[in-house]
Each structure stands twice: as structure tokens, then as C-alpha cells.
PDB file of N, CA and C in Angstrom:
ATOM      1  N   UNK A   1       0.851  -1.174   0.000  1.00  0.00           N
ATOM      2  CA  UNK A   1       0.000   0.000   0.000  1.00  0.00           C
ATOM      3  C   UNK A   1       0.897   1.238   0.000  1.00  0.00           C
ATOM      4  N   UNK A   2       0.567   2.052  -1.129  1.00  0.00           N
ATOM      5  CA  UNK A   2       1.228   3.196  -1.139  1.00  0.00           C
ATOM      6  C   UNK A   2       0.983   4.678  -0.019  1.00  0.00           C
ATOM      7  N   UNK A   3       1.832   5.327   1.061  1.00  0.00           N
ATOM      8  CA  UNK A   3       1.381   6.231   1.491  1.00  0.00           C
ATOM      9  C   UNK A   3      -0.295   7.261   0.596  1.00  0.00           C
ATOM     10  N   UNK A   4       0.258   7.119  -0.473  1.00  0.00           N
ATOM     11  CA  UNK A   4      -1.279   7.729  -0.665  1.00  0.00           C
ATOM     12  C   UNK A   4      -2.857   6.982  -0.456  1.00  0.00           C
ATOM     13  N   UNK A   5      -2.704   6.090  -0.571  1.00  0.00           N
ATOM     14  CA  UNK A   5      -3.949   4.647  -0.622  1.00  0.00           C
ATOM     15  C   UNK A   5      -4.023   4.734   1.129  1.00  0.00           C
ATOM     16  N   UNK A   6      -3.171   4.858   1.679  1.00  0.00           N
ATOM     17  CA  UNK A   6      -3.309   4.682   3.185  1.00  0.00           C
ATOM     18  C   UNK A   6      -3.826   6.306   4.088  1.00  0.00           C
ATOM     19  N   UNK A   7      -3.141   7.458   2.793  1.00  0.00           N
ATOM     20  CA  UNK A   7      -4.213   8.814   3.224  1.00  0.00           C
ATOM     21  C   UNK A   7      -5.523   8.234   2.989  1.00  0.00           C
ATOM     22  N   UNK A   8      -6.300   7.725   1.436  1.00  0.00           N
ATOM     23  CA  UNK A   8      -6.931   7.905   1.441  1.00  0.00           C
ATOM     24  C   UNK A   8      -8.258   7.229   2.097  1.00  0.00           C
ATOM     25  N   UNK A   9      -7.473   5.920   2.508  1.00  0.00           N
ATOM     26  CA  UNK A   9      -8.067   5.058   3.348  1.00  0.00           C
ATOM     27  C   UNK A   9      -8.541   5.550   4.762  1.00  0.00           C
ATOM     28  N   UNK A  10      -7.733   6.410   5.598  1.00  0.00           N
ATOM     29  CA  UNK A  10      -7.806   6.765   6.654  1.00  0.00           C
ATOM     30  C   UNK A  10      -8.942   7.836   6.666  1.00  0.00           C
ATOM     31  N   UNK A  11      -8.841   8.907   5.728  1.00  0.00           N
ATOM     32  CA  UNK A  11      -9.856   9.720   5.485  1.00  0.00           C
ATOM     33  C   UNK A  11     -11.225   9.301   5.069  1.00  0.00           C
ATOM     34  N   UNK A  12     -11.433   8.451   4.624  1.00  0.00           N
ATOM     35  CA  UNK A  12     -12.276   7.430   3.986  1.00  0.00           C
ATOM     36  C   UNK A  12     -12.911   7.037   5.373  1.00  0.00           C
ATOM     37  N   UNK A  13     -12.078   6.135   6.318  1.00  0.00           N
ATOM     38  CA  UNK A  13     -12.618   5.872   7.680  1.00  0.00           C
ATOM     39  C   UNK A  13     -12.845   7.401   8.388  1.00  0.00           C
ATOM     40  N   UNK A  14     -12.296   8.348   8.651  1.00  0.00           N
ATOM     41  CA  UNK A  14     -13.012   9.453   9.361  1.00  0.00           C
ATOM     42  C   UNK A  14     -14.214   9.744   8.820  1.00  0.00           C
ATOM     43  N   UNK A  15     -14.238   9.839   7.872  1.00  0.00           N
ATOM     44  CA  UNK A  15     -15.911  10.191   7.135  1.00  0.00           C
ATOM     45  C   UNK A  15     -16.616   9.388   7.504  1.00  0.00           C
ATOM     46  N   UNK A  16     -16.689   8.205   7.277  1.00  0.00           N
ATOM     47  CA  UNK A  16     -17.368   7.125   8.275  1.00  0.00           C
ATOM     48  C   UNK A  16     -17.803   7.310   9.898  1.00  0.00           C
ATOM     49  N   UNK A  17     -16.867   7.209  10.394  1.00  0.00           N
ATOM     50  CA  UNK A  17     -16.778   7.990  11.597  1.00  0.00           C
ATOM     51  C   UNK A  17     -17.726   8.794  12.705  1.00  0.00           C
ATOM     52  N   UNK A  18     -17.465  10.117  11.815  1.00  0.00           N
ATOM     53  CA  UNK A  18     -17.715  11.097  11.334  1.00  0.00           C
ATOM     54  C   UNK A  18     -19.226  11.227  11.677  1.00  0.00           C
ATOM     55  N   UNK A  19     -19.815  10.135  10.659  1.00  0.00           N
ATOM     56  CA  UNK A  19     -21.210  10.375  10.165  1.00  0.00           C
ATOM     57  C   UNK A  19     -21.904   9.645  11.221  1.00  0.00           C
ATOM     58  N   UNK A  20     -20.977   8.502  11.548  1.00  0.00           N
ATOM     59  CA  UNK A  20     -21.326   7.752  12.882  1.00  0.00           C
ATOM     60  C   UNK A  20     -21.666   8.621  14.285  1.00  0.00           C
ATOM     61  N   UNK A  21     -21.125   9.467  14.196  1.00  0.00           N
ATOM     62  CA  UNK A  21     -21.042  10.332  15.594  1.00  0.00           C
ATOM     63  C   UNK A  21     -19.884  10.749  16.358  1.00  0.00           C
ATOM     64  N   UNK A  22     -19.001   9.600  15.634  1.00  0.00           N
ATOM     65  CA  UNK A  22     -17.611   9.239  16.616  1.00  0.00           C
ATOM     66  C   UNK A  22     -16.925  10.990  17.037  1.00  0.00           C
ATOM     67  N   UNK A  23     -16.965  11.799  16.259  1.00  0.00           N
ATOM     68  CA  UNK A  23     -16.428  13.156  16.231  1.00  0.00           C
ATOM     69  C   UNK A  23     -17.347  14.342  17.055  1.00  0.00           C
ATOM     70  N   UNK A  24     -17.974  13.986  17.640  1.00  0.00           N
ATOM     71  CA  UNK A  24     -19.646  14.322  17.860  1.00  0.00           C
ATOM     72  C   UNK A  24     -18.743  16.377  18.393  1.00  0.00           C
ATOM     73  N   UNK A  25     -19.422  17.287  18.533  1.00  0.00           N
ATOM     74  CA  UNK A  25     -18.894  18.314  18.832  1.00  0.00           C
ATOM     75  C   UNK A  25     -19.178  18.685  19.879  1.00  0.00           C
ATOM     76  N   UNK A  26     -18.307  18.977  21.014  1.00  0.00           N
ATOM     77  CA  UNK A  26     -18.640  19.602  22.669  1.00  0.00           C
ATOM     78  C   UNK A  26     -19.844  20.487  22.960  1.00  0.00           C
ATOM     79  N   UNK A  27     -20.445  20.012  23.609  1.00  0.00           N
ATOM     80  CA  UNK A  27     -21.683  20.754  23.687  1.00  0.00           C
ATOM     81  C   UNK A  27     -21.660  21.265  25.521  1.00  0.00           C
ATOM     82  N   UNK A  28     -22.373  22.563  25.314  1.00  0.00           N
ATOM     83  CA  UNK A  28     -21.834  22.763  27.183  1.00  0.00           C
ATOM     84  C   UNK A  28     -22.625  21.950  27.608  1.00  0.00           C
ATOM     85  N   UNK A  29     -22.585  22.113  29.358  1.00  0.00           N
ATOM     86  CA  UNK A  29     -22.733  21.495  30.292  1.00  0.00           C
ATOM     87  C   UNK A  29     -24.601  21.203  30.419  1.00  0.00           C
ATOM     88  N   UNK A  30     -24.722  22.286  30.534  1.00  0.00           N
ATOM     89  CA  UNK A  30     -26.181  22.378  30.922  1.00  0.00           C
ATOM     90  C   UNK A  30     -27.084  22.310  29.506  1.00  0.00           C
ATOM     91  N   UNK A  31     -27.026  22.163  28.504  1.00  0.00           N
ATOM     92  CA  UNK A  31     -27.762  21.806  26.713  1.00  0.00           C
ATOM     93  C   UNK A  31     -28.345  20.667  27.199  1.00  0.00           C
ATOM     94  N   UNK A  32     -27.948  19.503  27.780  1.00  0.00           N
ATOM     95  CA  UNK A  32     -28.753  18.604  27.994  1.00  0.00           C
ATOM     96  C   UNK A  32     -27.411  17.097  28.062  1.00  0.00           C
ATOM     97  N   UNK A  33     -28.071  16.151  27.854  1.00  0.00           N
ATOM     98  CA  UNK A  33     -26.923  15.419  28.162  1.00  0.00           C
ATOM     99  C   UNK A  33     -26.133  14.909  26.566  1.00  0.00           C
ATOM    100  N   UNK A  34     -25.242  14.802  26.332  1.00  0.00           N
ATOM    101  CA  UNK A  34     -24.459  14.848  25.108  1.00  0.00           C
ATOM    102  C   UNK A  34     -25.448  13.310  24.813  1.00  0.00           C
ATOM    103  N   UNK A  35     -25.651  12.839  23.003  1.00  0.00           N
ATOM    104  CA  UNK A  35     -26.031  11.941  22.611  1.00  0.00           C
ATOM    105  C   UNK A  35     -25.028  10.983  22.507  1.00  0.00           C
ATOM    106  N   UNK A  36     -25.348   9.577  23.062  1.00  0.00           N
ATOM    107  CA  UNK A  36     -24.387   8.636  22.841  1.00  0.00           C
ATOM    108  C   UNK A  36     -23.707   8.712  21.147  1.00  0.00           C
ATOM    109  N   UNK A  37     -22.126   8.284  21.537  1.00  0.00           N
ATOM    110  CA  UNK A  37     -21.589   8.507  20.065  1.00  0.00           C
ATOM    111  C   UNK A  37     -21.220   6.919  19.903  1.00  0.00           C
ATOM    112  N   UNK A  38     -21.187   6.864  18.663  1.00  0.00           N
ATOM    113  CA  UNK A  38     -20.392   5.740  18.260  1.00  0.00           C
ATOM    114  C   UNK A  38     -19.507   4.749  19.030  1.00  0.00           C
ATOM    115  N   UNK A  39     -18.317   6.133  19.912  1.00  0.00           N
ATOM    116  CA  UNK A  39     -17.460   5.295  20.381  1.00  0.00           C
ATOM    117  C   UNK A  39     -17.905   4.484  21.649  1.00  0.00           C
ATOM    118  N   UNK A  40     -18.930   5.855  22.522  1.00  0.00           N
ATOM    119  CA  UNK A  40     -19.664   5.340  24.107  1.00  0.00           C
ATOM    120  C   UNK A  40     -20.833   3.766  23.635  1.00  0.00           C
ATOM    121  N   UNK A  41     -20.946   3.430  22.372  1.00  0.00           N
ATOM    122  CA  UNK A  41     -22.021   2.483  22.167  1.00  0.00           C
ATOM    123  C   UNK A  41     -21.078   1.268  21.973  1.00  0.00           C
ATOM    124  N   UNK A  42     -19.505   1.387  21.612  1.00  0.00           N
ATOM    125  CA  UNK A  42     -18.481   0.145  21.208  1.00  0.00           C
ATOM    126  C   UNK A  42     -17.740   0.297  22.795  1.00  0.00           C
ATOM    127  N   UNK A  43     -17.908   0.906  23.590  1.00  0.00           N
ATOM    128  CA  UNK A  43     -16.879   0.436  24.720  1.00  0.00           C
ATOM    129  C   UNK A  43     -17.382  -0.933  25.383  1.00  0.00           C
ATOM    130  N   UNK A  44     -18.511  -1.113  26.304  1.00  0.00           N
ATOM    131  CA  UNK A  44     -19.016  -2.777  26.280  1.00  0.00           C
ATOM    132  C   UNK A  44     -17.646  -3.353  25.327  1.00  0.00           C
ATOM    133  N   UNK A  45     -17.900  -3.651  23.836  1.00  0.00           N
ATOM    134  CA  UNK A  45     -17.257  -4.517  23.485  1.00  0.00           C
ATOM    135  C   UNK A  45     -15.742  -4.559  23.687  1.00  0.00           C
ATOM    136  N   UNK A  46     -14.872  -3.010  23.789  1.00  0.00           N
ATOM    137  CA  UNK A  46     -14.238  -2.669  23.621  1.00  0.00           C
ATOM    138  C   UNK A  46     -13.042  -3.289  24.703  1.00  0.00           C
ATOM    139  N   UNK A  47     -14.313  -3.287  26.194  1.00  0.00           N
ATOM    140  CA  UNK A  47     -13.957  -3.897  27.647  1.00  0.00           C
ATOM    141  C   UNK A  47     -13.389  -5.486  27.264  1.00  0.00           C
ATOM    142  N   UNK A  48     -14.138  -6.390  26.414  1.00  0.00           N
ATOM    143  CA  UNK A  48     -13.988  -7.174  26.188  1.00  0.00           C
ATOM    144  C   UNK A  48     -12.838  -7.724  25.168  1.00  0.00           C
ATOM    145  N   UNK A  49     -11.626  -8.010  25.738  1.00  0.00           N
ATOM    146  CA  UNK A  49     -10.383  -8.757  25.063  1.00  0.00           C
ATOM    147  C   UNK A  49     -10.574  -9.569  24.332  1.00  0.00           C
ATOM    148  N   UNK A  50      -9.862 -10.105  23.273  1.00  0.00           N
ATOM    149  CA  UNK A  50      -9.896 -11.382  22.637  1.00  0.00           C
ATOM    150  C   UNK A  50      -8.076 -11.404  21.410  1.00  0.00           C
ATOM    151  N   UNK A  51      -7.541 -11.559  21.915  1.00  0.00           N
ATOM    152  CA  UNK A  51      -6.637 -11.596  21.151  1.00  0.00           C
ATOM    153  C   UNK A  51      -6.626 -12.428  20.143  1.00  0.00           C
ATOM    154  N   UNK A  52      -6.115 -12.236  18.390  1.00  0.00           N
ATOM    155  CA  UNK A  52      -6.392 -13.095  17.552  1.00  0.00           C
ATOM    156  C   UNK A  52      -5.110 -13.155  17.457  1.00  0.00           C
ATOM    157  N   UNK A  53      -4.697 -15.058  17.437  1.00  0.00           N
ATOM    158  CA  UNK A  53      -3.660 -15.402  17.500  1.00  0.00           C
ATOM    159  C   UNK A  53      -2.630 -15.676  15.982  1.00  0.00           C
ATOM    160  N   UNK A  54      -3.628 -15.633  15.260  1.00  0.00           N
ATOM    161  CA  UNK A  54      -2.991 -15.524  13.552  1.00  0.00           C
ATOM    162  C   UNK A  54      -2.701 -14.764  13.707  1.00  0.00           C
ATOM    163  N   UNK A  55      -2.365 -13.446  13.886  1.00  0.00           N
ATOM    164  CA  UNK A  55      -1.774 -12.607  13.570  1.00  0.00           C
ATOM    165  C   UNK A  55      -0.112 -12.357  14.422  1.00  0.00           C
ATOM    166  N   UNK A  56       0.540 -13.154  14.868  1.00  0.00           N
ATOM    167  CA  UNK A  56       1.831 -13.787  15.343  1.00  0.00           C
ATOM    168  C   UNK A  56       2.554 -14.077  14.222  1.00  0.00           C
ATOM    169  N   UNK A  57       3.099 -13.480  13.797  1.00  0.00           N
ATOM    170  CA  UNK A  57       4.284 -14.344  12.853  1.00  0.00           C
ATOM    171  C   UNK A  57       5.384 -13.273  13.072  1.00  0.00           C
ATOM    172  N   UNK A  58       6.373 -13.964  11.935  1.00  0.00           N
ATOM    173  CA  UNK A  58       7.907 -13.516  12.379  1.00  0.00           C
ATOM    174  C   UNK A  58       7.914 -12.559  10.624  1.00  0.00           C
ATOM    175  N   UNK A  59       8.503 -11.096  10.391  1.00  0.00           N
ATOM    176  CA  UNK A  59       8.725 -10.063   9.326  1.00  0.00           C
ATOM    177  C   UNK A  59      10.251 -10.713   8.872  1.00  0.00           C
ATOM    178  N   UNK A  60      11.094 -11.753   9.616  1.00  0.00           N
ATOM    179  CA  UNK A  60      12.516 -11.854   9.538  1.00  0.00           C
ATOM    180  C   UNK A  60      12.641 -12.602   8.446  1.00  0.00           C
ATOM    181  N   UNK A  61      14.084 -13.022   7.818  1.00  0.00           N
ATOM    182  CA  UNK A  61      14.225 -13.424   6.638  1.00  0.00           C
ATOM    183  C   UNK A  61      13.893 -14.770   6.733  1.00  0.00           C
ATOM    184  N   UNK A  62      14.467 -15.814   7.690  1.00  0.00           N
ATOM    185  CA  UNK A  62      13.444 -16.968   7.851  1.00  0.00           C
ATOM    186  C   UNK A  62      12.756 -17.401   8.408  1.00  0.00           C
ATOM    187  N   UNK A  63      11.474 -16.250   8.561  1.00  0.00           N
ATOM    188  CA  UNK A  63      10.216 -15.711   9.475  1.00  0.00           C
ATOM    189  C   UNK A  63       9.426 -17.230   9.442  1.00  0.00           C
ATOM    190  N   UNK A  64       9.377 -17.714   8.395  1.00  0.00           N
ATOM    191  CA  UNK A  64       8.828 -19.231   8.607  1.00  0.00           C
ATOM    192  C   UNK A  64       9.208 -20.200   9.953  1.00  0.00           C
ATOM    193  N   UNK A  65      10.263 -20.441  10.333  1.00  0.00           N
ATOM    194  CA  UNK A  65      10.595 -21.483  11.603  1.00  0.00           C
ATOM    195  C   UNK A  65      10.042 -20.309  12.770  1.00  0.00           C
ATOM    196  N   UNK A  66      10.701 -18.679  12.857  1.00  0.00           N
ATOM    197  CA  UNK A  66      10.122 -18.155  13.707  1.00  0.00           C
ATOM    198  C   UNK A  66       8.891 -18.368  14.328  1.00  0.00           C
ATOM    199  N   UNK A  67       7.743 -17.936  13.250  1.00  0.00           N
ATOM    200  CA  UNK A  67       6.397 -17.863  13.043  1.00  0.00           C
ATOM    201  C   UNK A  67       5.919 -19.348  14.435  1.00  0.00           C
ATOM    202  N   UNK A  68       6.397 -20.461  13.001  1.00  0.00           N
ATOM    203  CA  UNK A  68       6.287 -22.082  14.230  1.00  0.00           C
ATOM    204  C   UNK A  68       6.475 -21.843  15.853  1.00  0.00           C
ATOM    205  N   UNK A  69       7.837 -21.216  15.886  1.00  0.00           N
ATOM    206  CA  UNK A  69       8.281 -21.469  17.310  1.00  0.00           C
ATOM    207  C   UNK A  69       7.053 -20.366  18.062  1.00  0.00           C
ATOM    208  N   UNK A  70       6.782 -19.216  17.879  1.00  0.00           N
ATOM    209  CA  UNK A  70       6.211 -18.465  18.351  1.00  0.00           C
ATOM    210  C   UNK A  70       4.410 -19.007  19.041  1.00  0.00           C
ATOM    211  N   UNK A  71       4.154 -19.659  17.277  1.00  0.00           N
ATOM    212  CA  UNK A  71       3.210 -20.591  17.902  1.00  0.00           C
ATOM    213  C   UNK A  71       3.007 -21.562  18.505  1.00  0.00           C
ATOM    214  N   UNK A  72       3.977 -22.602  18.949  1.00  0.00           N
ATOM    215  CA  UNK A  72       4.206 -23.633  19.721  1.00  0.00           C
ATOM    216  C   UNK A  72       4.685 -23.137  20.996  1.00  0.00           C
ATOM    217  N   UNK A  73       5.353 -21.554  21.451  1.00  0.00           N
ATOM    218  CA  UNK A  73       5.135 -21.045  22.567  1.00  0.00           C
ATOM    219  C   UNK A  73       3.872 -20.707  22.819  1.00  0.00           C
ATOM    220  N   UNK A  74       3.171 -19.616  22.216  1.00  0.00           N
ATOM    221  CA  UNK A  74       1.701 -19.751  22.366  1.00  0.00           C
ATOM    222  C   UNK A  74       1.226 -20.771  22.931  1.00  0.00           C
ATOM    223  N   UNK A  75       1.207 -21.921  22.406  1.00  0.00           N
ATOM    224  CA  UNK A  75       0.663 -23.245  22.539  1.00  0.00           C
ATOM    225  C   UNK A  75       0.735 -23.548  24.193  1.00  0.00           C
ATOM    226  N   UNK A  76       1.913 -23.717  24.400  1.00  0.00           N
ATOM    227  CA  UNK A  76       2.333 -23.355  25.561  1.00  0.00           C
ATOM    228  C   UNK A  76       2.023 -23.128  26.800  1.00  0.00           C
ATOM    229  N   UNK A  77       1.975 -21.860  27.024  1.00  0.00           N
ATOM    230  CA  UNK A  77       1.385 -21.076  27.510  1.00  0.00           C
ATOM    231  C   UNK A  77       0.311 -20.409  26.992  1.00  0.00           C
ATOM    232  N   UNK A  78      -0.729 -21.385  27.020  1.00  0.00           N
ATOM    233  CA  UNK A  78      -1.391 -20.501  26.291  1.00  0.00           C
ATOM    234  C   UNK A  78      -2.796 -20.540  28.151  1.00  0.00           C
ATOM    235  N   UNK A  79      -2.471 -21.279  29.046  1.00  0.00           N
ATOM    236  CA  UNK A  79      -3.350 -21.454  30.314  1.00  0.00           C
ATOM    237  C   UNK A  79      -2.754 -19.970  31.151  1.00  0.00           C
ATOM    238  N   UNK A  80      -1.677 -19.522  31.339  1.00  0.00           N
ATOM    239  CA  UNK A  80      -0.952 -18.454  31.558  1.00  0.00           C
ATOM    240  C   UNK A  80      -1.819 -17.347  31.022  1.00  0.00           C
ATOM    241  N   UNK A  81      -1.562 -17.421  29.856  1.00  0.00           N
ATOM    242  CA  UNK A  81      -2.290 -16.189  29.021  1.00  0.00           C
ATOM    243  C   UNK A  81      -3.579 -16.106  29.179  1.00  0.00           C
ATOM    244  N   UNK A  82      -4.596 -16.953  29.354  1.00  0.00           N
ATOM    245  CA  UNK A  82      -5.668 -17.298  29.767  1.00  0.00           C
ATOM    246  C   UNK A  82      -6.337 -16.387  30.760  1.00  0.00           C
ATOM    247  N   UNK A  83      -5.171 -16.656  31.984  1.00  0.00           N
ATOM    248  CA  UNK A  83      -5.346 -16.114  33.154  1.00  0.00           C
ATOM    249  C   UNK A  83      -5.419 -14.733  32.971  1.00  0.00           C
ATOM    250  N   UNK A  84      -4.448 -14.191  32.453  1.00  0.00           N
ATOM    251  CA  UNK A  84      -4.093 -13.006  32.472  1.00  0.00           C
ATOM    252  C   UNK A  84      -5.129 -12.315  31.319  1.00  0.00           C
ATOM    253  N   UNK A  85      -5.269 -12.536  30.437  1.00  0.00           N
ATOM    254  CA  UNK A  85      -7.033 -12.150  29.658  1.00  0.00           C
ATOM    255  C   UNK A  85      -7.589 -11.785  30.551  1.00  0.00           C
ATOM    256  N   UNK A  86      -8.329 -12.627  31.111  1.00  0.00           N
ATOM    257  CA  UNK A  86      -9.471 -12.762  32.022  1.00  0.00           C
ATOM    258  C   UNK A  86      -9.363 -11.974  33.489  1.00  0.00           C
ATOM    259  N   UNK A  87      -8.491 -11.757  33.781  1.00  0.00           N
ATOM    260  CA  UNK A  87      -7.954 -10.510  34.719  1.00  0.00           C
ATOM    261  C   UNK A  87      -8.404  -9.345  34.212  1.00  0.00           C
ATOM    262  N   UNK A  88      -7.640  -9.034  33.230  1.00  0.00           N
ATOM    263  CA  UNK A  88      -7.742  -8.136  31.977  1.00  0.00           C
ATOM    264  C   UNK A  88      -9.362  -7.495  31.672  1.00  0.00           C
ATOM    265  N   UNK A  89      -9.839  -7.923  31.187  1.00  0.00           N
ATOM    266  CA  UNK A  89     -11.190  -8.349  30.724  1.00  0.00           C
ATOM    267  C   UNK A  89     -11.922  -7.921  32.185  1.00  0.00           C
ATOM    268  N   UNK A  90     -11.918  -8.815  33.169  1.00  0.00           N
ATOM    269  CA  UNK A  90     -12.802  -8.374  34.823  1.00  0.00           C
ATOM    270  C   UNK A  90     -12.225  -6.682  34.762  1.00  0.00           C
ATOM    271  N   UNK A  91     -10.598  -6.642  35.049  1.00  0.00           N
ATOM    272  CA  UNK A  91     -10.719  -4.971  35.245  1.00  0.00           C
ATOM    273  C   UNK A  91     -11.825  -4.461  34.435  1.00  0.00           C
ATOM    274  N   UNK A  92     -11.469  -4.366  33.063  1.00  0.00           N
ATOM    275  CA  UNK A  92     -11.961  -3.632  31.933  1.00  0.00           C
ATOM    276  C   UNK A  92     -13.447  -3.313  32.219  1.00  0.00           C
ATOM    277  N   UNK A  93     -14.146  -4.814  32.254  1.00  0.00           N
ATOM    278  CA  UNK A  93     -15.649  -4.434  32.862  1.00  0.00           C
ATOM    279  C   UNK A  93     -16.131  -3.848  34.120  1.00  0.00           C
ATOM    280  N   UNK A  94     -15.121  -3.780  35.107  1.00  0.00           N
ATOM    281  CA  UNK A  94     -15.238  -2.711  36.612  1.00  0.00           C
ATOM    282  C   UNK A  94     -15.083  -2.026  36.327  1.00  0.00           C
ATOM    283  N   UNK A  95     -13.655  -1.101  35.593  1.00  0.00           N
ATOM    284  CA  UNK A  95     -14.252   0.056  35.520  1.00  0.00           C
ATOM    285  C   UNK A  95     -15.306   0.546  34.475  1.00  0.00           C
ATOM    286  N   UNK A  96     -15.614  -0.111  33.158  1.00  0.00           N
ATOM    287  CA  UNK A  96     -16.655   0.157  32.552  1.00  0.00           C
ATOM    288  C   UNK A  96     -17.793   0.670  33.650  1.00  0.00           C
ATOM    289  N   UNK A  97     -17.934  -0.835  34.076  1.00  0.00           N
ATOM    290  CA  UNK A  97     -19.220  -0.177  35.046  1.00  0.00           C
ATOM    291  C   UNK A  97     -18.957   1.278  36.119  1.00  0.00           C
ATOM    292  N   UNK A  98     -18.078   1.043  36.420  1.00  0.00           N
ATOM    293  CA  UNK A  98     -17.406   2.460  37.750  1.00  0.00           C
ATOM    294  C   UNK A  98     -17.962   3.781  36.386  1.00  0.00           C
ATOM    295  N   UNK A  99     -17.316   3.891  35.580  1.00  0.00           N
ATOM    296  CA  UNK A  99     -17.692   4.888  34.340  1.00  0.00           C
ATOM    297  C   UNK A  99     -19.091   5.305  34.289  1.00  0.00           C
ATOM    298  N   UNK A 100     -20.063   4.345  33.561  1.00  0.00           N
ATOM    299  CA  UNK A 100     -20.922   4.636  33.743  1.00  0.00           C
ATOM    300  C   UNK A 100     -21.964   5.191  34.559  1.00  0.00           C
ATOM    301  N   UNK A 101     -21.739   4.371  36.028  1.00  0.00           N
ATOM    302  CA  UNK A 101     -21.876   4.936  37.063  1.00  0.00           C
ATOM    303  C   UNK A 101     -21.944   6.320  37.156  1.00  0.00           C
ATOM    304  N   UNK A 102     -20.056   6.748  37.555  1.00  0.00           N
ATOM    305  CA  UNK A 102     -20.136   8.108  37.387  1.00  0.00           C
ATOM    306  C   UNK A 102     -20.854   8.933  36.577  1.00  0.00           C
ATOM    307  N   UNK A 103     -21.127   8.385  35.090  1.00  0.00           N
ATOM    308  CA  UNK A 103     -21.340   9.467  34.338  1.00  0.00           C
ATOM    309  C   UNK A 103     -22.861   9.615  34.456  1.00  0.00           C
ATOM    310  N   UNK A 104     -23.557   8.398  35.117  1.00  0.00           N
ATOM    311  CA  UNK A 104     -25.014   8.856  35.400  1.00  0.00           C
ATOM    312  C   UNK A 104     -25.380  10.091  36.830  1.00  0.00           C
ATOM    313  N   UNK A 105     -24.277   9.675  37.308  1.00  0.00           N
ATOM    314  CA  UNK A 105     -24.299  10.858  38.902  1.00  0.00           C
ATOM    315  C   UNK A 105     -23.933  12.075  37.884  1.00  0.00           C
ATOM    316  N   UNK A 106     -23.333  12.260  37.092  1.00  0.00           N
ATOM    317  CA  UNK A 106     -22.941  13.820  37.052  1.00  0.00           C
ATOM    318  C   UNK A 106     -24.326  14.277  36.361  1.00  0.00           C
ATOM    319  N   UNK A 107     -24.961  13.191  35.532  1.00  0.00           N
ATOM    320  CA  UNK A 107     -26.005  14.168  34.640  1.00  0.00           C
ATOM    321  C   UNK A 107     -27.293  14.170  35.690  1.00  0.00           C
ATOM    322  N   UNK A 108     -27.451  13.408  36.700  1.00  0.00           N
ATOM    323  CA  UNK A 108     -28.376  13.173  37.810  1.00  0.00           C
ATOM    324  C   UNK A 108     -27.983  15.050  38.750  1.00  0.00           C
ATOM    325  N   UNK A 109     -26.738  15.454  38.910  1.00  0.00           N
ATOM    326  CA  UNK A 109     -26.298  16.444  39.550  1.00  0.00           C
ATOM    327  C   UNK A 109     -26.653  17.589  38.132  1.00  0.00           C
ATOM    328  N   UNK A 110     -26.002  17.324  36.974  1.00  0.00           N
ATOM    329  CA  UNK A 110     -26.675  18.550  36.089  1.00  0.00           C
ATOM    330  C   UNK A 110     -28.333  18.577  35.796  1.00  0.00           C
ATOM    331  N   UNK A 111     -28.836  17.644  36.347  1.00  0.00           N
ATOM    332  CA  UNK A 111     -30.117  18.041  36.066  1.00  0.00           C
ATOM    333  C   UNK A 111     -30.586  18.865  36.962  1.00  0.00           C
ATOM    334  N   UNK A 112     -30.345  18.412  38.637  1.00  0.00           N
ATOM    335  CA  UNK A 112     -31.136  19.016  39.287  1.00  0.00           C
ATOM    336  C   UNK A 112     -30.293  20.826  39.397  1.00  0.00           C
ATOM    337  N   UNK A 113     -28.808  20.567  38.859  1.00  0.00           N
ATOM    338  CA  UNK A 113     -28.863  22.087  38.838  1.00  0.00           C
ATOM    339  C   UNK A 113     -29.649  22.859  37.980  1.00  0.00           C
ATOM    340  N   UNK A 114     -29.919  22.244  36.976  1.00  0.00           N
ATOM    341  CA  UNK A 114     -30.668  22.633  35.708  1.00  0.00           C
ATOM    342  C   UNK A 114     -31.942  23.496  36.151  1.00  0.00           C
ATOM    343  N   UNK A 115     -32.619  22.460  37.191  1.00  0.00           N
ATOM    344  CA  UNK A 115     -33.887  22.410  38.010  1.00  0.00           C
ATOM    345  C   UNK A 115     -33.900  23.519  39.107  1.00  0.00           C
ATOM    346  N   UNK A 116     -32.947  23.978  39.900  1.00  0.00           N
ATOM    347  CA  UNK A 116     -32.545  25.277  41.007  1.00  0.00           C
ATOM    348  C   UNK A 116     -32.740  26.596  40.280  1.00  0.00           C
ATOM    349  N   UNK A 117     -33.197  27.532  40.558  1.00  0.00           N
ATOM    350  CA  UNK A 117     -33.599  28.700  40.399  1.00  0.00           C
ATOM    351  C   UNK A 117     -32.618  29.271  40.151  1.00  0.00           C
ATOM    352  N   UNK A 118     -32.431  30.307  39.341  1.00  0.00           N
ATOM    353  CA  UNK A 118     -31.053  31.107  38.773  1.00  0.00           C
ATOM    354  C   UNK A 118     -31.389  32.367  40.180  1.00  0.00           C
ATOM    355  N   UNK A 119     -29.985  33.013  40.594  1.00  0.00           N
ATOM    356  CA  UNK A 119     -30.132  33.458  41.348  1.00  0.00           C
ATOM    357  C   UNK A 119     -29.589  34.898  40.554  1.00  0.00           C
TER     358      UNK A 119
END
């Protein structure tokens, strides 16, 4: 892929994006509560790990035996790695949830300021 194919690819995905919401524009405090974007609707999944293991190989000149050994370590350890996912993964979904949380207290607190009499 030529640097240009990879501008135009990238720009190609922002427009996408884009249209998705992902870019959404700052809106103040008190407008109301910002509309979920793109990205706040992919975190759930986002929390969730999965490493794809094809994609391991060796760039070296005889990246072929590399590639093997890499995957027969994998292989390996692959109860190790397991563990450590799934660690991974529990954080990810605590604080997901801790997040959300918070972010329902702050709009629960901008409402009722919303609601208080201007002085």
C-alpha cells in the first residue's frame, strides 16, 4: 500500500466515523446530556479482550521457523495467558461499570442544577 492509498483510506474511515457520531462536537454542560456517540455504544465490546492469535508471525528473513516457534510457545502457555485475559477483561468491565456509574451521577447532579432557580 502506497502512502497515498493509506491517506486515502484513513480519510475514507473518518468520514465514516464522522457520520457515525464518533467526532460528535462539545456541547456545554447544561444543553442537555451529550447523545451517545459511536465510540460510548463500542466500549461494552471494547472492555472485552480477545486476542487473535494468527496474527503472530515472524517479518525476519526466515520468518517461517520463527512464526512455528512463536506458535508452539503460544501453545504453551497458552493457560498463563488465559489467566491473564481474564484478569484483563474483569478490570476492563469494573471500571466500565465504575464509568458509567459516574457518568449517570454527574447528569443526575446537572439536572437538578438545571432544576434550582437562577439566582
Amino acid at each position: 500500500m502506497t502512502p497515498q492509498d493509506a491517506l486515502q483510506r484513513a480519510r475514507t474511515a473518518a468520514a465514516a466515523m464522522r457520520a457515525d457520531g464518533a467526532y460528535a462536537e462539545a456541547t456545554p454542560a447544561r444543553l442537555g446530556p451529550p447523545s451517545p456517540t459511536a465510540a460510548d455504544r463500542k466500549l461494552p465490546q471494547w472492555a472485552l479482550i480477545e486476542p487473535d492469535i494468527s496474527e503472530v508471525r515472524s517479518t525476519r528473513r526466515f520468518g517461517k521457523p520463527m512464526t512455528l516457534f512463536k506458535h508452539g510457545m503460544l501453545r504453551l502457555l497458552d493457560q498463563y495467558h488465559r489467566l491473564l485475559i481474564a484478569e484483563q477483561v474483569r478490570f476492563n468491565a469494573v471500571l466500565l461499570q465504575y464509568v458509567q456509574r459516574l457518568e449517570a451521577r454527574i447528569a443526575e447532579l446537572e439536572a437538578r442544577l438545571d432544576e434550582e432557580p437562577r439566582r
